[in-house]
C-alpha atoms as a PDB file:
ATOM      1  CA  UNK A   1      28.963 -13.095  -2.790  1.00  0.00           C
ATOM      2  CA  UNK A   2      32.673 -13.283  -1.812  1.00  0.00           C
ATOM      3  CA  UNK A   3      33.115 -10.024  -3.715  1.00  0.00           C
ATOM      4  CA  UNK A   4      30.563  -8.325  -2.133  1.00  0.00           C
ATOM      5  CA  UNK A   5      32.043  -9.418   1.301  1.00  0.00           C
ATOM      6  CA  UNK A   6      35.661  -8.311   0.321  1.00  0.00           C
ATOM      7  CA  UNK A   7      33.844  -4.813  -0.949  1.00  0.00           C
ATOM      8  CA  UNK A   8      32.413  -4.330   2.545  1.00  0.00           C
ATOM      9  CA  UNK A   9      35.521  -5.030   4.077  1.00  0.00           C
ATOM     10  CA  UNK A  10      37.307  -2.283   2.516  1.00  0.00           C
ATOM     11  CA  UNK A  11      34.938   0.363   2.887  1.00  0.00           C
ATOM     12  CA  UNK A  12      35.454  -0.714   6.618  1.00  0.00           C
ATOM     13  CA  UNK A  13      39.064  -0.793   6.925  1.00  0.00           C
ATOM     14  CA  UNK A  14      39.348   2.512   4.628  1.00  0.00           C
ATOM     15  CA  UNK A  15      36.406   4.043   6.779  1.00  0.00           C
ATOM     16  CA  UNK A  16      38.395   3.393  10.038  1.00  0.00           C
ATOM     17  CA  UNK A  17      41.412   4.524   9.089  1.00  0.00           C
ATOM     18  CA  UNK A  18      40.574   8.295   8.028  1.00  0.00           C
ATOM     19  CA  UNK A  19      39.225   9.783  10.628  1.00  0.00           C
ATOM     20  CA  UNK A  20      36.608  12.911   9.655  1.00  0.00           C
ATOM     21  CA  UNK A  21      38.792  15.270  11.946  1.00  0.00           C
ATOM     22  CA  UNK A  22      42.002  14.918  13.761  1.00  0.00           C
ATOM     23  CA  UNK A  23      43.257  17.068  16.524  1.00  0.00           C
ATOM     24  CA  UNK A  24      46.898  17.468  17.588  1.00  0.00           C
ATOM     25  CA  UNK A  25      46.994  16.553  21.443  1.00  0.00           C
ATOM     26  CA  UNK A  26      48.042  19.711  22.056  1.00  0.00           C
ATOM     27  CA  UNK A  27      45.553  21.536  20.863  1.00  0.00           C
ATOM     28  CA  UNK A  28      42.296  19.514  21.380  1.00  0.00           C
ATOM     29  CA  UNK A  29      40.916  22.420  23.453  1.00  0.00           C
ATOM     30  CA  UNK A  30      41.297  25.852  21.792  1.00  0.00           C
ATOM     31  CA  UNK A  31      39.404  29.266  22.896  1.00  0.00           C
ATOM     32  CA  UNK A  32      39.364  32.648  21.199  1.00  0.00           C
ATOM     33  CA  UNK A  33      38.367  35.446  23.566  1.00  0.00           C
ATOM     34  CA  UNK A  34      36.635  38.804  21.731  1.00  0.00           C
ATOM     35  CA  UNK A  35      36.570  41.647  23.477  1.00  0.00           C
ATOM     36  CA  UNK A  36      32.766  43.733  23.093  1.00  0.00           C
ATOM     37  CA  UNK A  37      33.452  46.202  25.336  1.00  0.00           C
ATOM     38  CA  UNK A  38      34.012  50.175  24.202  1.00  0.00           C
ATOM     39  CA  UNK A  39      37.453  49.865  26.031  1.00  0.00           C
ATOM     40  CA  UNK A  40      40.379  48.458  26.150  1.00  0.00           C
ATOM     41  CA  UNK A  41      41.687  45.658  27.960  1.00  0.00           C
ATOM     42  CA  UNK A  42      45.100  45.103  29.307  1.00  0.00           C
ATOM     43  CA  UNK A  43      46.905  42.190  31.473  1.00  0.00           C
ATOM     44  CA  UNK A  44      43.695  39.865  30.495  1.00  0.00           C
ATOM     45  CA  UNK A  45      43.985  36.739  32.467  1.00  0.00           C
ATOM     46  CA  UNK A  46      41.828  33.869  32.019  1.00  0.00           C
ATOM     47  CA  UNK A  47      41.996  30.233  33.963  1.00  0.00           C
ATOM     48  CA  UNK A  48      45.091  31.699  35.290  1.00  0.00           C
ATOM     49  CA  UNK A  49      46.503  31.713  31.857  1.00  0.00           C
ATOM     50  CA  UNK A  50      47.801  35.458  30.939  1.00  0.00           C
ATOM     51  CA  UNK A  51      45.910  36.306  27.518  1.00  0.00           C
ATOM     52  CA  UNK A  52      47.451  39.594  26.680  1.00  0.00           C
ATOM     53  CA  UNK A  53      45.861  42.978  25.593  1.00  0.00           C
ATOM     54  CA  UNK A  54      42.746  43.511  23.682  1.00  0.00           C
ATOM     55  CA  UNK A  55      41.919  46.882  21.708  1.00  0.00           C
ATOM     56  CA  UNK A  56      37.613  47.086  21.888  1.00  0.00           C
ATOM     57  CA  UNK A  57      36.088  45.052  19.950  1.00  0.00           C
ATOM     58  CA  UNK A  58      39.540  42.817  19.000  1.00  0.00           C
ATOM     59  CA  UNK A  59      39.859  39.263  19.549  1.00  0.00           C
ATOM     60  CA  UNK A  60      42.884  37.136  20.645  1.00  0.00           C
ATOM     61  CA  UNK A  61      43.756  34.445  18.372  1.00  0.00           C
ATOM     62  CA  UNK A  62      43.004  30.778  19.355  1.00  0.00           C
ATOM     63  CA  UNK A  63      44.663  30.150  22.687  1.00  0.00           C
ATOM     64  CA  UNK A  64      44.955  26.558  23.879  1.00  0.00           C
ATOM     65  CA  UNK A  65      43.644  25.375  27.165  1.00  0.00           C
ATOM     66  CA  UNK A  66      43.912  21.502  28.739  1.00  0.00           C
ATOM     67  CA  UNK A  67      40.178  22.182  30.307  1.00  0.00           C
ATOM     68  CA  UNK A  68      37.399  25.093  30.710  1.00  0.00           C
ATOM     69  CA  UNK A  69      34.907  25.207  32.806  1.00  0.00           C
ATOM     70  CA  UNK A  70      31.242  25.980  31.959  1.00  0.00           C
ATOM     71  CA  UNK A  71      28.113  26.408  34.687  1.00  0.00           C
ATOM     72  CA  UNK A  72      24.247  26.298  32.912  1.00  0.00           C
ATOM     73  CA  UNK A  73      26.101  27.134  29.856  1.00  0.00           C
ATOM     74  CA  UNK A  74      28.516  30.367  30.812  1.00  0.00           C
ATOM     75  CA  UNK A  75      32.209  30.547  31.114  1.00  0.00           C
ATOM     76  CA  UNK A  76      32.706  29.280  34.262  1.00  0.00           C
ATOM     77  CA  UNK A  77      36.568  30.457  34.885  1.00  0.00           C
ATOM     78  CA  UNK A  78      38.088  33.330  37.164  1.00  0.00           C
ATOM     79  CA  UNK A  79      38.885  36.282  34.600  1.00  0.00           C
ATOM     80  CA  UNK A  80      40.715  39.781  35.376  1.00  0.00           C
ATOM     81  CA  UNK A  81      41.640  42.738  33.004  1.00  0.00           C
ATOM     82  CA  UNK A  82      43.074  46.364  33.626  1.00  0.00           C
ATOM     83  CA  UNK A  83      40.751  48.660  32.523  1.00  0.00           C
ATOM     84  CA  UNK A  84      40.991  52.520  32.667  1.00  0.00           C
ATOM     85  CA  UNK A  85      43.941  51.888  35.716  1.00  0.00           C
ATOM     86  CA  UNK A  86      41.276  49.463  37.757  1.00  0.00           C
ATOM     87  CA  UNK A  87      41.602  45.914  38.038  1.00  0.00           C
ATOM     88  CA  UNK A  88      38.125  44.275  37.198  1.00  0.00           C
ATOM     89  CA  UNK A  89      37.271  41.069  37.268  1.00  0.00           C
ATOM     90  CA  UNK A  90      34.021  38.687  37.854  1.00  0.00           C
ATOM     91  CA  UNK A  91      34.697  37.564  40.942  1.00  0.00           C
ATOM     92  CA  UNK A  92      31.244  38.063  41.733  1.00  0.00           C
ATOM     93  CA  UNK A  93      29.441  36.308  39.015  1.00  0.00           C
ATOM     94  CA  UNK A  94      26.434  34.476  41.164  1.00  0.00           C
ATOM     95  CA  UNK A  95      25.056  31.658  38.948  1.00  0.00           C
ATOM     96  CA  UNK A  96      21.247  30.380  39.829  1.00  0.00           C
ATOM     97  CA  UNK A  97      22.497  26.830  40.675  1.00  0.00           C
ATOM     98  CA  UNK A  98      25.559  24.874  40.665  1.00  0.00           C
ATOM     99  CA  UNK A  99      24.162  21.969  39.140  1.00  0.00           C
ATOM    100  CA  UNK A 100      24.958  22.122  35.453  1.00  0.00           C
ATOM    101  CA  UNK A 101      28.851  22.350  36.243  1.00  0.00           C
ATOM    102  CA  UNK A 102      30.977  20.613  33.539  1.00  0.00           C
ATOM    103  CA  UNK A 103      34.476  21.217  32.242  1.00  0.00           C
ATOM    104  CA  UNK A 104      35.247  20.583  28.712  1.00  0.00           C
ATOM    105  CA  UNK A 105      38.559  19.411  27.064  1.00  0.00           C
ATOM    106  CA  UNK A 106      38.298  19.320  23.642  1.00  0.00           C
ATOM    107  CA  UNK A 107      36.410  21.591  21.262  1.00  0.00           C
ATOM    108  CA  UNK A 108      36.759  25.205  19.540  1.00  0.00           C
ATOM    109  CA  UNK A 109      35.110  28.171  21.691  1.00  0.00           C
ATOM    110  CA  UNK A 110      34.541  31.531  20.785  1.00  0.00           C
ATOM    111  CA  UNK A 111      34.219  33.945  24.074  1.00  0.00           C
ATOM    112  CA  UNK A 112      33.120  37.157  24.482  1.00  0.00           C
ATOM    113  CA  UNK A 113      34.288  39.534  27.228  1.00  0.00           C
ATOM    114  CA  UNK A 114      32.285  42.465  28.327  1.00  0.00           C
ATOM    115  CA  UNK A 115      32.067  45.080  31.041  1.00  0.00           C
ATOM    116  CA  UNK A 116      28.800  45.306  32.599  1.00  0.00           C
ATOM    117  CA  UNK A 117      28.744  47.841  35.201  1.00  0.00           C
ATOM    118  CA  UNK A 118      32.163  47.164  37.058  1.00  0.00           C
ATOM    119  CA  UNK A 119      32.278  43.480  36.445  1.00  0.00           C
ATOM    120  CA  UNK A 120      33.426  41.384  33.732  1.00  0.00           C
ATOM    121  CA  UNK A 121      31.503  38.793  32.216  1.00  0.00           C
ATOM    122  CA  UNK A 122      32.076  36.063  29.693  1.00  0.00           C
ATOM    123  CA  UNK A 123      29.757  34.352  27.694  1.00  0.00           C
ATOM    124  CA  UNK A 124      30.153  31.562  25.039  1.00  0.00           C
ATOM    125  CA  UNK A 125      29.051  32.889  21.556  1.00  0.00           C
ATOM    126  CA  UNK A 126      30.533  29.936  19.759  1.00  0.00           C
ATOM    127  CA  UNK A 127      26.935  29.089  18.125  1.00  0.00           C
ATOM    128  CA  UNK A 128      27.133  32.194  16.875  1.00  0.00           C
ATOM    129  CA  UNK A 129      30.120  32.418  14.863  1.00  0.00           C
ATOM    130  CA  UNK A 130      30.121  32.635  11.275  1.00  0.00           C
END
């Protein structure tokens, strides 16, 4: 019986001490933004964090973030991006109700950026990557 409880023991300890997956602090919150528009994108900024230039359909590589925000399950953070000499942006994104607000900060997100008529919009596609 002692064996048995020494046995148990050391699955325990061995159990506790590796961990299934570790983050480094600095990146427990990581995003990757795609753009699926036909154009590109220049001066792309995001949370007020300047993500750079994106040919059509390219995609930024993971970019950390200490928190994003998320209403009913869409990007919920102010994003801009030259396109064709104009500034767009989706200011005026006008979600149903403001009661499934949550920020996140941890996790890996996959974002997609598109134009829809002179507004941009971001969705999270992150169930949907291979």
């Amino acid at each position: 019986m002692r064996n048995v409880y020494l046995i148990l023991l050391l699955i325990i300890i061995i159990g506790c001490s590796s961990p299934v997956e570790q983050f480094d602090e600095e990146e427990k919150l990581v995003v990757k933004f795609v753009n699926r528009s036909d154009r590109p994108m220049n001066n792309i900024q995001i949370a007020d964090k300047p993500i750079g230039n994106l040919q059509a359909g390219a995609s930024t590589n993971y970019i950390k973030f200490n928190e994003f925000r998320f209403d009913s399950g869409l990007p919920d953070e102010d994003a801009f991006a030259e396109i064709d000499g104009k500034v767009l942006s989706n200011k005026s994104r006008n979600y149903w109700c403001g009661t499934e607000k949550y920020t996140v900060d941890s996790g890996k997100y996959l974002i997609q950026i598109q134009i829809i008529d002179t507004v941009l919009s971001l969705k999270d596609i992150t169930a949907c990557a291979p």
